[in-house]
C-alpha atoms as a PDB file:
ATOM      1  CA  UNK A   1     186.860 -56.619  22.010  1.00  0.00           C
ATOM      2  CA  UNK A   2     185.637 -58.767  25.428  1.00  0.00           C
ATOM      3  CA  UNK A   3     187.415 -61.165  27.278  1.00  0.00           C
ATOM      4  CA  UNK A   4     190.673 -61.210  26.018  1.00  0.00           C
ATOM      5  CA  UNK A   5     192.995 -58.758  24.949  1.00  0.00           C
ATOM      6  CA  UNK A   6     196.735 -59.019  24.309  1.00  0.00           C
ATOM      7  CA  UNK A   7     199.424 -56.179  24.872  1.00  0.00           C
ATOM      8  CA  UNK A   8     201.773 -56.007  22.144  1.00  0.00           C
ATOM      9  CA  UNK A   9     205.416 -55.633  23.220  1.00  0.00           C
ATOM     10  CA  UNK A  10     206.435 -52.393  23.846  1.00  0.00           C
ATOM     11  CA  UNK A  11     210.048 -52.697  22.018  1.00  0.00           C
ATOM     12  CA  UNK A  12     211.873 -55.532  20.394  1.00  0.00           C
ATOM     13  CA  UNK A  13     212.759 -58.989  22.305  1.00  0.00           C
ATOM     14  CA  UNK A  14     211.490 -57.930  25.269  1.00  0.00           C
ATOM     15  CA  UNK A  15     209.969 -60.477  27.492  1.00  0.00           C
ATOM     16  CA  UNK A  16     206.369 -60.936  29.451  1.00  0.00           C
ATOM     17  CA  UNK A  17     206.667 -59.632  32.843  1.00  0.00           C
ATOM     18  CA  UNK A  18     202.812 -60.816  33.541  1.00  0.00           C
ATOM     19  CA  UNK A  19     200.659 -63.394  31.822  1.00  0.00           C
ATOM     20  CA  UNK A  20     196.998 -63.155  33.195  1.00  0.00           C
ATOM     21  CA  UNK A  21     194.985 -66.028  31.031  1.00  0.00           C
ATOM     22  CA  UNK A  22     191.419 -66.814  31.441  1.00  0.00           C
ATOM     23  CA  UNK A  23     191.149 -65.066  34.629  1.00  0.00           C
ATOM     24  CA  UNK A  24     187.496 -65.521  36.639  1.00  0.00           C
ATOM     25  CA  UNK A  25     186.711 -64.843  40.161  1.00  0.00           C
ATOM     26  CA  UNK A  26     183.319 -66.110  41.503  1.00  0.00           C
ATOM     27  CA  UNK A  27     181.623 -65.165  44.520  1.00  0.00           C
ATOM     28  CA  UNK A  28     178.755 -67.388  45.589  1.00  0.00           C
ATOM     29  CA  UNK A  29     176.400 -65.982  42.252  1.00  0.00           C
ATOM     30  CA  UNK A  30     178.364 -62.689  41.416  1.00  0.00           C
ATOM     31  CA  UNK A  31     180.998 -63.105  38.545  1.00  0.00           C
ATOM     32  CA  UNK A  32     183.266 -60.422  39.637  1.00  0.00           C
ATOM     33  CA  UNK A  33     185.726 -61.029  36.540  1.00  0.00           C
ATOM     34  CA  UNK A  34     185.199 -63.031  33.641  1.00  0.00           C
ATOM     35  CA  UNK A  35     187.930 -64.184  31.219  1.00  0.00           C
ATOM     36  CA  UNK A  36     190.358 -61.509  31.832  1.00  0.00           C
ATOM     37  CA  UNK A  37     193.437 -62.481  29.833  1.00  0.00           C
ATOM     38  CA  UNK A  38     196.628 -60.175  28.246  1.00  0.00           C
ATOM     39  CA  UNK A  39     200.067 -59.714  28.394  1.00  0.00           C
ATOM     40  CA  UNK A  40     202.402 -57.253  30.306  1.00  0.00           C
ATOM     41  CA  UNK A  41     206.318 -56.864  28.628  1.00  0.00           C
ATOM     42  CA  UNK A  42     209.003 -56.154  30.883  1.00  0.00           C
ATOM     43  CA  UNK A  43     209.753 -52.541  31.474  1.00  0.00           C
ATOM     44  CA  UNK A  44     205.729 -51.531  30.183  1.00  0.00           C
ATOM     45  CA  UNK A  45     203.667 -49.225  32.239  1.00  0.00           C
ATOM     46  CA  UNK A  46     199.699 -50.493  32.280  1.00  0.00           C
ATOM     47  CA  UNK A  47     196.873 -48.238  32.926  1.00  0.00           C
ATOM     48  CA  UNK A  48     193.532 -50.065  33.805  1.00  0.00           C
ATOM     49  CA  UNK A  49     190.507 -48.114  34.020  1.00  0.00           C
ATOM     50  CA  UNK A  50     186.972 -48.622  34.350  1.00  0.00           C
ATOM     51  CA  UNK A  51     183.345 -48.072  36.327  1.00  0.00           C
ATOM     52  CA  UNK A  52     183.401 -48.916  39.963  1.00  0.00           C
ATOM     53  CA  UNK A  53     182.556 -52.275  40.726  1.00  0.00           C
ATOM     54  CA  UNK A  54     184.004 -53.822  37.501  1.00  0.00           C
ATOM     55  CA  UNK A  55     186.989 -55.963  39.360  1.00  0.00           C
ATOM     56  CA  UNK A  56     189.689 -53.360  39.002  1.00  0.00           C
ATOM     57  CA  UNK A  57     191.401 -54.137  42.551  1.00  0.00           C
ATOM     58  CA  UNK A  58     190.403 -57.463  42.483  1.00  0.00           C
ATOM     59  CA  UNK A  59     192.147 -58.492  39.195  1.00  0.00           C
ATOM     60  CA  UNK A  60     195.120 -56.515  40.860  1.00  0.00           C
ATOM     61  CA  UNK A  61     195.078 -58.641  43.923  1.00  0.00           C
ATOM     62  CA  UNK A  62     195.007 -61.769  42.286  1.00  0.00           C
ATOM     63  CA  UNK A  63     198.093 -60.368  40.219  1.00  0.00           C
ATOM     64  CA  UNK A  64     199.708 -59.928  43.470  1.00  0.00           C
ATOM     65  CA  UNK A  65     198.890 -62.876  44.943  1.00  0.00           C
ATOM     66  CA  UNK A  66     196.707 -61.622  48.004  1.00  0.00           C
ATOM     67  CA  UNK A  67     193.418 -63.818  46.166  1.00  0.00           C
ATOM     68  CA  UNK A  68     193.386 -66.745  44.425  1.00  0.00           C
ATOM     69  CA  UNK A  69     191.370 -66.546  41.297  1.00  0.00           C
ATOM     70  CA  UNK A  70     188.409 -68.924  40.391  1.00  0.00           C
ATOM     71  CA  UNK A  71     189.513 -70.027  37.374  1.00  0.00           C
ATOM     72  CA  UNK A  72     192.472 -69.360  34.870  1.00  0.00           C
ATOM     73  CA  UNK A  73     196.050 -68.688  36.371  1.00  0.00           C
ATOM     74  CA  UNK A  74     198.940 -65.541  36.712  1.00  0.00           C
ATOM     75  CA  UNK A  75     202.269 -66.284  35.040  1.00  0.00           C
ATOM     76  CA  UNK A  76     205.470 -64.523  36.358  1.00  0.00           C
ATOM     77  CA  UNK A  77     208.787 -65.466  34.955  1.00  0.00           C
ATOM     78  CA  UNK A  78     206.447 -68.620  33.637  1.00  0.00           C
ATOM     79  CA  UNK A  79     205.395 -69.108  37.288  1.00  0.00           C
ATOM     80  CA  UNK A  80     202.378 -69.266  38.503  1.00  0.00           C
ATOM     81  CA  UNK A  81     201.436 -66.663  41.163  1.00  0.00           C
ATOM     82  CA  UNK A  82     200.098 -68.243  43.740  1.00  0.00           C
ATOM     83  CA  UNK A  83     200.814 -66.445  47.188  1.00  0.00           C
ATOM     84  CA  UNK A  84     202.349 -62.479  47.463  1.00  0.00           C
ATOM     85  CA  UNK A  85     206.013 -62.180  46.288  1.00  0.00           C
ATOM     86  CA  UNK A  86     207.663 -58.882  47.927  1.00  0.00           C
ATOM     87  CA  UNK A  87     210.704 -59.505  46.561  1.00  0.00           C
ATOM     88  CA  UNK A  88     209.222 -59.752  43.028  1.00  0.00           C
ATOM     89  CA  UNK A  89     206.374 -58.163  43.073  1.00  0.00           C
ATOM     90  CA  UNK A  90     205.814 -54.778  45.474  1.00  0.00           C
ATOM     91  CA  UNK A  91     202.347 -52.958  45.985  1.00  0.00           C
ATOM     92  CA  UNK A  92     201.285 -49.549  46.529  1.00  0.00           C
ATOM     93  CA  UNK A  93     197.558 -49.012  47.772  1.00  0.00           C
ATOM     94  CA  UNK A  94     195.251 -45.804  48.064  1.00  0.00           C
ATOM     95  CA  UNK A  95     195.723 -45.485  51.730  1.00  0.00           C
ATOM     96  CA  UNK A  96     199.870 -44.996  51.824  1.00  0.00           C
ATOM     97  CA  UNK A  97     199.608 -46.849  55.292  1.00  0.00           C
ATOM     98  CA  UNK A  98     203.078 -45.828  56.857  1.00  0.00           C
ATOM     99  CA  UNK A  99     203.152 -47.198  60.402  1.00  0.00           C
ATOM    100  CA  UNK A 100     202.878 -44.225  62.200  1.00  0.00           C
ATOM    101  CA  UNK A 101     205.702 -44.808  65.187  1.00  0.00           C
ATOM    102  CA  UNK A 102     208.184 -45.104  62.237  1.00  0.00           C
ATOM    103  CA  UNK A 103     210.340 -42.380  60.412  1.00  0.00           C
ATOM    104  CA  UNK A 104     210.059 -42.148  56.685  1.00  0.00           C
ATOM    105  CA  UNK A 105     213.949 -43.752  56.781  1.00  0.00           C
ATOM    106  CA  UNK A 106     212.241 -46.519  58.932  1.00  0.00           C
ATOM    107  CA  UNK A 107     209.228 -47.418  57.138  1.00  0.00           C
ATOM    108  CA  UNK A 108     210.626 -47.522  54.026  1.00  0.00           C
ATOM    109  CA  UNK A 109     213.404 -49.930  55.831  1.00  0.00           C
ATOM    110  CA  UNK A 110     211.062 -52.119  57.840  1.00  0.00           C
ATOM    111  CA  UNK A 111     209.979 -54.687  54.828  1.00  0.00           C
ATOM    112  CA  UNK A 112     213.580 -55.154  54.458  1.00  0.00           C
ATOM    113  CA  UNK A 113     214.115 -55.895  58.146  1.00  0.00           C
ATOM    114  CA  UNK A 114     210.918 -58.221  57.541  1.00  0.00           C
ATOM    115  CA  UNK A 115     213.058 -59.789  55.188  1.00  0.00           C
ATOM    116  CA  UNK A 116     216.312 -60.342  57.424  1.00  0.00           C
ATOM    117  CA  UNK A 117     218.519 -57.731  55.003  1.00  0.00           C
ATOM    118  CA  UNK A 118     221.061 -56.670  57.338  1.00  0.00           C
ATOM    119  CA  UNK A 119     221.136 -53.344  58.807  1.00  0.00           C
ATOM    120  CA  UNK A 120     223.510 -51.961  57.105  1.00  0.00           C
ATOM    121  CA  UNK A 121     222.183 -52.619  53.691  1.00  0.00           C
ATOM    122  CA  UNK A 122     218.813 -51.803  54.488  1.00  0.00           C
ATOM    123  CA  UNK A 123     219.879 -48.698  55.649  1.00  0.00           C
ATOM    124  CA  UNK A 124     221.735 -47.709  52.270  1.00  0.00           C
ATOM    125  CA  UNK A 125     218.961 -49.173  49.835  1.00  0.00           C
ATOM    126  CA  UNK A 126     216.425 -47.115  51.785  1.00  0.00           C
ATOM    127  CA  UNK A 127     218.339 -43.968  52.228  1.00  0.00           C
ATOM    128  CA  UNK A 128     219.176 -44.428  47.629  1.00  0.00           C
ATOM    129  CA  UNK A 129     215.442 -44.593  47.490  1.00  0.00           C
ATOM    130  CA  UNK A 130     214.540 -41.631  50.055  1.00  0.00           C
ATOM    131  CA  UNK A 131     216.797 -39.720  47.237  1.00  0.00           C
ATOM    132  CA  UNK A 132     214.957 -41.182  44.434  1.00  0.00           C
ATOM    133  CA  UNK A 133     211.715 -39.847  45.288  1.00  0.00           C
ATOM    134  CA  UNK A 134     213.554 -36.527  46.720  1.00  0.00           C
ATOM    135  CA  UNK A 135     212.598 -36.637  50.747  1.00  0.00           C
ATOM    136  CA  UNK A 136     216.241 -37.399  51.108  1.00  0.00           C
ATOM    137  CA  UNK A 137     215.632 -34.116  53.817  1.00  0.00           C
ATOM    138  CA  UNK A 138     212.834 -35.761  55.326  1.00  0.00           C
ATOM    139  CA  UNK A 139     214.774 -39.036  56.328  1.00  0.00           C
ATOM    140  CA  UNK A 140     213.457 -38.925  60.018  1.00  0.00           C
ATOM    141  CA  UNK A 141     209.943 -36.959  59.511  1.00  0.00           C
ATOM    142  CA  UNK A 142     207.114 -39.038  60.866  1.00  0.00           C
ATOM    143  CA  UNK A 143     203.467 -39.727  59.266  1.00  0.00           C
ATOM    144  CA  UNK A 144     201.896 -36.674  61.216  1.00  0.00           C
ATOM    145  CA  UNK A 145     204.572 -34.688  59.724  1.00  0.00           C
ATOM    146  CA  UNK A 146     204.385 -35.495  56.640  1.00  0.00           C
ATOM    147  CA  UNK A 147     201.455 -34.391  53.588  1.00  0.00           C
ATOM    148  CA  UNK A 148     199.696 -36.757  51.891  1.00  0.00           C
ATOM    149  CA  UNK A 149     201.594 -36.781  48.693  1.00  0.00           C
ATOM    150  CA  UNK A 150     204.997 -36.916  50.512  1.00  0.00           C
ATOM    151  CA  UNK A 151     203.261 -39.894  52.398  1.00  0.00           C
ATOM    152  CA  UNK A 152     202.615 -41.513  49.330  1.00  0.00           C
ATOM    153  CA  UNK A 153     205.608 -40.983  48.060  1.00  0.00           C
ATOM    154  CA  UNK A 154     207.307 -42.822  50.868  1.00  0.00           C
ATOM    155  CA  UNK A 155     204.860 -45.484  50.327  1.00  0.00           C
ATOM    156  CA  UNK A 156     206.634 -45.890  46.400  1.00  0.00           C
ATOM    157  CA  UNK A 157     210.193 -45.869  47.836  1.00  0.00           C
ATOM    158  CA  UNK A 158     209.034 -48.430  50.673  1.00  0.00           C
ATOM    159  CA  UNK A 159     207.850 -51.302  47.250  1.00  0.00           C
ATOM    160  CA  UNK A 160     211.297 -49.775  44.996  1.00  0.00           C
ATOM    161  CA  UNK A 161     213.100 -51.019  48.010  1.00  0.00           C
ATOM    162  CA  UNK A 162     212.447 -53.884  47.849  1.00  0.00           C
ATOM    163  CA  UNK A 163     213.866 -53.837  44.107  1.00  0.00           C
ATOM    164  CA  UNK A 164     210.644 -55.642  42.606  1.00  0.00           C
ATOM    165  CA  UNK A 165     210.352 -56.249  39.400  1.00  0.00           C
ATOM    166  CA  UNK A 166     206.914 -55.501  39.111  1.00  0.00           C
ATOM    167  CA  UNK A 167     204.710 -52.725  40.873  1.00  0.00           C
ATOM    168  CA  UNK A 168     200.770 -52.831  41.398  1.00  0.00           C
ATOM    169  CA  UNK A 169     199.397 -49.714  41.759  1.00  0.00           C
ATOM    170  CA  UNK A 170     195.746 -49.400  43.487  1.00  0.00           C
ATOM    171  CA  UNK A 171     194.889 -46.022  42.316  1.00  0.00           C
ATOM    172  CA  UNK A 172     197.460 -44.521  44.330  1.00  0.00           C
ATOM    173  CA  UNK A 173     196.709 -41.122  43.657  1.00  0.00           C
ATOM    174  CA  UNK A 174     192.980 -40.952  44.578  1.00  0.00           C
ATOM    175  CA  UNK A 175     193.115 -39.363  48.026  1.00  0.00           C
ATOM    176  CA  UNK A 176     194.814 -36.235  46.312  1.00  0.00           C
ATOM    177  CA  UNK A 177     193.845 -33.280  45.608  1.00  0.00           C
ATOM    178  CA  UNK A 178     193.990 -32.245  41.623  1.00  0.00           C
ATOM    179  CA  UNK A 179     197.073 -30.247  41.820  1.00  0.00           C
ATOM    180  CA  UNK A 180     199.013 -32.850  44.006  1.00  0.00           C
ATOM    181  CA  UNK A 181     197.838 -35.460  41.979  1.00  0.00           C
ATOM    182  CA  UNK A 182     199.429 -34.338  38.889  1.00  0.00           C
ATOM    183  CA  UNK A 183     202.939 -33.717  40.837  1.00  0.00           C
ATOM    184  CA  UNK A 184     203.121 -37.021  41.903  1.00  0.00           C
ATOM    185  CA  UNK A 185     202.500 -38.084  38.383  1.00  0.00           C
ATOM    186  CA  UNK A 186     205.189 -36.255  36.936  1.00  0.00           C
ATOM    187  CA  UNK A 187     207.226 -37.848  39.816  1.00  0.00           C
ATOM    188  CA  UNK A 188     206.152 -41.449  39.191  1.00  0.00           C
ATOM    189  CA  UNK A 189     207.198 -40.622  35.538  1.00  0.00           C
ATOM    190  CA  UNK A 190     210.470 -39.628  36.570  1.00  0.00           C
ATOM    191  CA  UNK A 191     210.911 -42.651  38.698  1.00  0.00           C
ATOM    192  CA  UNK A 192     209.825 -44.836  35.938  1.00  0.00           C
ATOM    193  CA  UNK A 193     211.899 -43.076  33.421  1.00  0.00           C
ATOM    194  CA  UNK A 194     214.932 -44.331  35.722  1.00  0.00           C
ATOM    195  CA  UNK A 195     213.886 -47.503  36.706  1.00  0.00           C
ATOM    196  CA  UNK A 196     211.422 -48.872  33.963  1.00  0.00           C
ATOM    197  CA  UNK A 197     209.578 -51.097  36.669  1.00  0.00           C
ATOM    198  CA  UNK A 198     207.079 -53.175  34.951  1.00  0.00           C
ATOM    199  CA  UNK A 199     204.037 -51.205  36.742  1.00  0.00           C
ATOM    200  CA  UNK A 200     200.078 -51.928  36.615  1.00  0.00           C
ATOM    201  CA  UNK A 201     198.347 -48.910  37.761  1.00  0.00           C
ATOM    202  CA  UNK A 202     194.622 -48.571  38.647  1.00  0.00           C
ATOM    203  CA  UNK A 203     193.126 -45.299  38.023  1.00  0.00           C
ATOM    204  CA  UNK A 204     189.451 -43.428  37.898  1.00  0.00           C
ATOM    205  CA  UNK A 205     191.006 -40.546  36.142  1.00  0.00           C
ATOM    206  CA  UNK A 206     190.997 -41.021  32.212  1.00  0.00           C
ATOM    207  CA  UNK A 207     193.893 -38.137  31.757  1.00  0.00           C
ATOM    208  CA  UNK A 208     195.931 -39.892  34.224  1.00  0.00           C
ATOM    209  CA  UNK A 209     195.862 -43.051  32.671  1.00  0.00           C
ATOM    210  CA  UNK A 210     196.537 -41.687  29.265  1.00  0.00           C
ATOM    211  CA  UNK A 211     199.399 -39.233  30.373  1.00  0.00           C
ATOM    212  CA  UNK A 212     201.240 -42.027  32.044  1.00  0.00           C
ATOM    213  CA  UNK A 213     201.159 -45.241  29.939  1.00  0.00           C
ATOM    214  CA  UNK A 214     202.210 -47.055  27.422  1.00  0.00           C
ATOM    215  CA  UNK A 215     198.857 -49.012  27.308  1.00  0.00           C
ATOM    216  CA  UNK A 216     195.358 -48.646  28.640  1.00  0.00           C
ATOM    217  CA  UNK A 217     193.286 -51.675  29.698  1.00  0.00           C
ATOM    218  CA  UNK A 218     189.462 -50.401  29.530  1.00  0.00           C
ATOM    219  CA  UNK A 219     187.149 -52.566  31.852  1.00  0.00           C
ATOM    220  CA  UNK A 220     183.278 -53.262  32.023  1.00  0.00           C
ATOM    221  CA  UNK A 221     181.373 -54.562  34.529  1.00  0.00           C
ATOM    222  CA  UNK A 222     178.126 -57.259  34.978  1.00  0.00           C
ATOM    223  CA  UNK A 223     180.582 -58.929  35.113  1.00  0.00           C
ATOM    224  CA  UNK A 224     184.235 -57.374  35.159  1.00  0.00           C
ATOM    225  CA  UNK A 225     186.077 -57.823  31.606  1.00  0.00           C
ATOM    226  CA  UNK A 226     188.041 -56.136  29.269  1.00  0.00           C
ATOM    227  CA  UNK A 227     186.376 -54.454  26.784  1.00  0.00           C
ATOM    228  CA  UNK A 228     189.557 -52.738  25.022  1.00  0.00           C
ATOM    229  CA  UNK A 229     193.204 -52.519  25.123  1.00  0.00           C
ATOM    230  CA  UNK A 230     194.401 -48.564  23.814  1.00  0.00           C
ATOM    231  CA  UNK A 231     197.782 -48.207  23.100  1.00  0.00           C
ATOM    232  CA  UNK A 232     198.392 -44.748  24.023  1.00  0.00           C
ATOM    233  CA  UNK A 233     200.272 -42.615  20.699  1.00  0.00           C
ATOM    234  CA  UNK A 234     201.509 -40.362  22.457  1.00  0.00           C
ATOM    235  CA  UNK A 235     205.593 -39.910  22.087  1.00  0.00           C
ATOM    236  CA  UNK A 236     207.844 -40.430  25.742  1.00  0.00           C
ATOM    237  CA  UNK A 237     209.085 -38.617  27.110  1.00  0.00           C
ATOM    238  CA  UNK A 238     205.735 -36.970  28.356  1.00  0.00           C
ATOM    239  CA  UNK A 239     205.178 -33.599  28.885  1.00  0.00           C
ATOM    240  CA  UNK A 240     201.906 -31.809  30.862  1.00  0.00           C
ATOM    241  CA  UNK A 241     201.849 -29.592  27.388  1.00  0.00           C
ATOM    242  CA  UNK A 242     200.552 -32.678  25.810  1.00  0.00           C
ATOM    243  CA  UNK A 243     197.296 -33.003  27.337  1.00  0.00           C
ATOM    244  CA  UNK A 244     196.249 -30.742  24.891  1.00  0.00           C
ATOM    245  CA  UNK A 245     197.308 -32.490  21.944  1.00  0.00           C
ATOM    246  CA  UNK A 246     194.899 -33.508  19.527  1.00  0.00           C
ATOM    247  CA  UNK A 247     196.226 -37.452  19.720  1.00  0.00           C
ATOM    248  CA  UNK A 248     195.510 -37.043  23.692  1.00  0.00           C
ATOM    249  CA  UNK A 249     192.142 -35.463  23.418  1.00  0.00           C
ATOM    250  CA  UNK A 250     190.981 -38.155  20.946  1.00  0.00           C
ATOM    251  CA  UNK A 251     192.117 -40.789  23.469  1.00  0.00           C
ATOM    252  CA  UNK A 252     190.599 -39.574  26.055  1.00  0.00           C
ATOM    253  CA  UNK A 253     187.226 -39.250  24.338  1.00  0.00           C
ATOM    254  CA  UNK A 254     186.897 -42.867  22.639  1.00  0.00           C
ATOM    255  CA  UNK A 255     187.510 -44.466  26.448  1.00  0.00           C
ATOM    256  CA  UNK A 256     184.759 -42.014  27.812  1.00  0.00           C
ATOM    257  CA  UNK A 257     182.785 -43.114  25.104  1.00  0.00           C
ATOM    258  CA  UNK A 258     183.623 -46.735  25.634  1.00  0.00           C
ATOM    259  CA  UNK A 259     182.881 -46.465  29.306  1.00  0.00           C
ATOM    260  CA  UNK A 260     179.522 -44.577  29.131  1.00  0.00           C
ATOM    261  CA  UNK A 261     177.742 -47.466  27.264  1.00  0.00           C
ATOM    262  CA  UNK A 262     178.958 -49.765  30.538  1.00  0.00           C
END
């Protein structure tokens, strides 16, 4: 199905965290998205996926607020999104881009500070979250000092600090290597399990995607669209064991299939 393609909720009376409808973006002759329009529920965890070049971060930084689309509009809380919102909304990119003078207790504190919390509540929301995504013994490690998935994993407790409702992921796992990358799956899980953020999350890898969500949005490209939303049958809460399932092999195969005729 092109264009649009609603998410159904995810349980019963739960409300839209993010209403994308009609969404283009134009550049000069190149229609980088076309008609991009579903529904997010609260609490849901999104999967997009797709060839490069088919508007993936773009449609994410429109939902975020960093680019104003060409046509159609972003609804949150029946709002329209029209400039970044990091008390609402909180994003985590490829690059986990800690500031690298800062501790891991200090970056994950300095939006906050951005955001004249005092210092003494900064402090204890970004020490709870240093726990959360278990560095609390890395508190005052630096960047250098740090690997790239406990980087990244900073980079998550920096947005949850901010106690967003929402969290856009640009596929922050791509810089890892295979092994790492499933860790810091399992540890997203866990973090979502506990906090059921409403999160978006761009990935290239099809088991990722599948292994995480609730739903899959499947993009084309020339130009960028959705060509299917998957709800993902697969019973929470997950387990690595399952990638071997039958349900998730058959998954996995109809997007590849999907995604080799784009």
């Amino acid at each position: 199905m092109a264009g649009n393609a609603a998410l159904e909720p995810t349980g019963t009376g739960r409300r839209n965290a993010i209403e994308a409808a009609g969404i283009g973006m134009v550049y000069e002759t190149f229609t980088a998205l076309d008609n991009v329009s579903f529904n997010i529920t609260e609490g849901e965890f999104v999967a997009v996926v797709g060839p490069s070049g088919c508007g993936k971060s773009t449609l994410l930084q429109i939902l975020g607020g960093l680019l104003s689309a060409t046509h159609g509009k972003v609804l949150i809380d029946d709002e329209p999104v029209t400039k970044p919102q990091p008390g609402k909304i909180a994003i985590v990119f490829q690059d986990a881009l800690l500031l690298p003078w800062k501790s891991a207790l200090e970056n994950i504190e300095f939006p906050l500070e951005l955001q004249k919390f005092p210092r003494a509540e900064r402090r204890e929301k970004a020490l709870a979250m240093l726990d959360l995504v278990g560095l609390s013994d890395f508190s005052h490690a630096q960047p250098h000092e740090m690997s790239g998935g406990m980087r990244q994993r900073i980079s998550i407790a920096r947005g949850l600090a901010q106690d967003p409702r929402i969290i856009l992921m640009d596929e922050p796992f791509g810089a890892l290597d295979e092994q790492t990358r499933i860790k810091m799956g399992e540890e997203l899980l866990r973090i979502w399990e506990r906090t059921r953020k409403t999160i978006f999350f761009i990935t290239h890898s099809l088991t990722e995607a599948i292994y995480l969500s609730d739903t899959v949005l499947i993009m084309g490209r020339k130009p960028g669209r959705i060509v299917e939303t998957l709800k993902v049958q697969l019973p929470r809460p997950r387990h690595i064991d399952m990638m071997g399932s039958e349900e998730f092999g058959r998954a996995r195969n109809h997007i590849w299939r999907l995604l080799s005729q784009e």
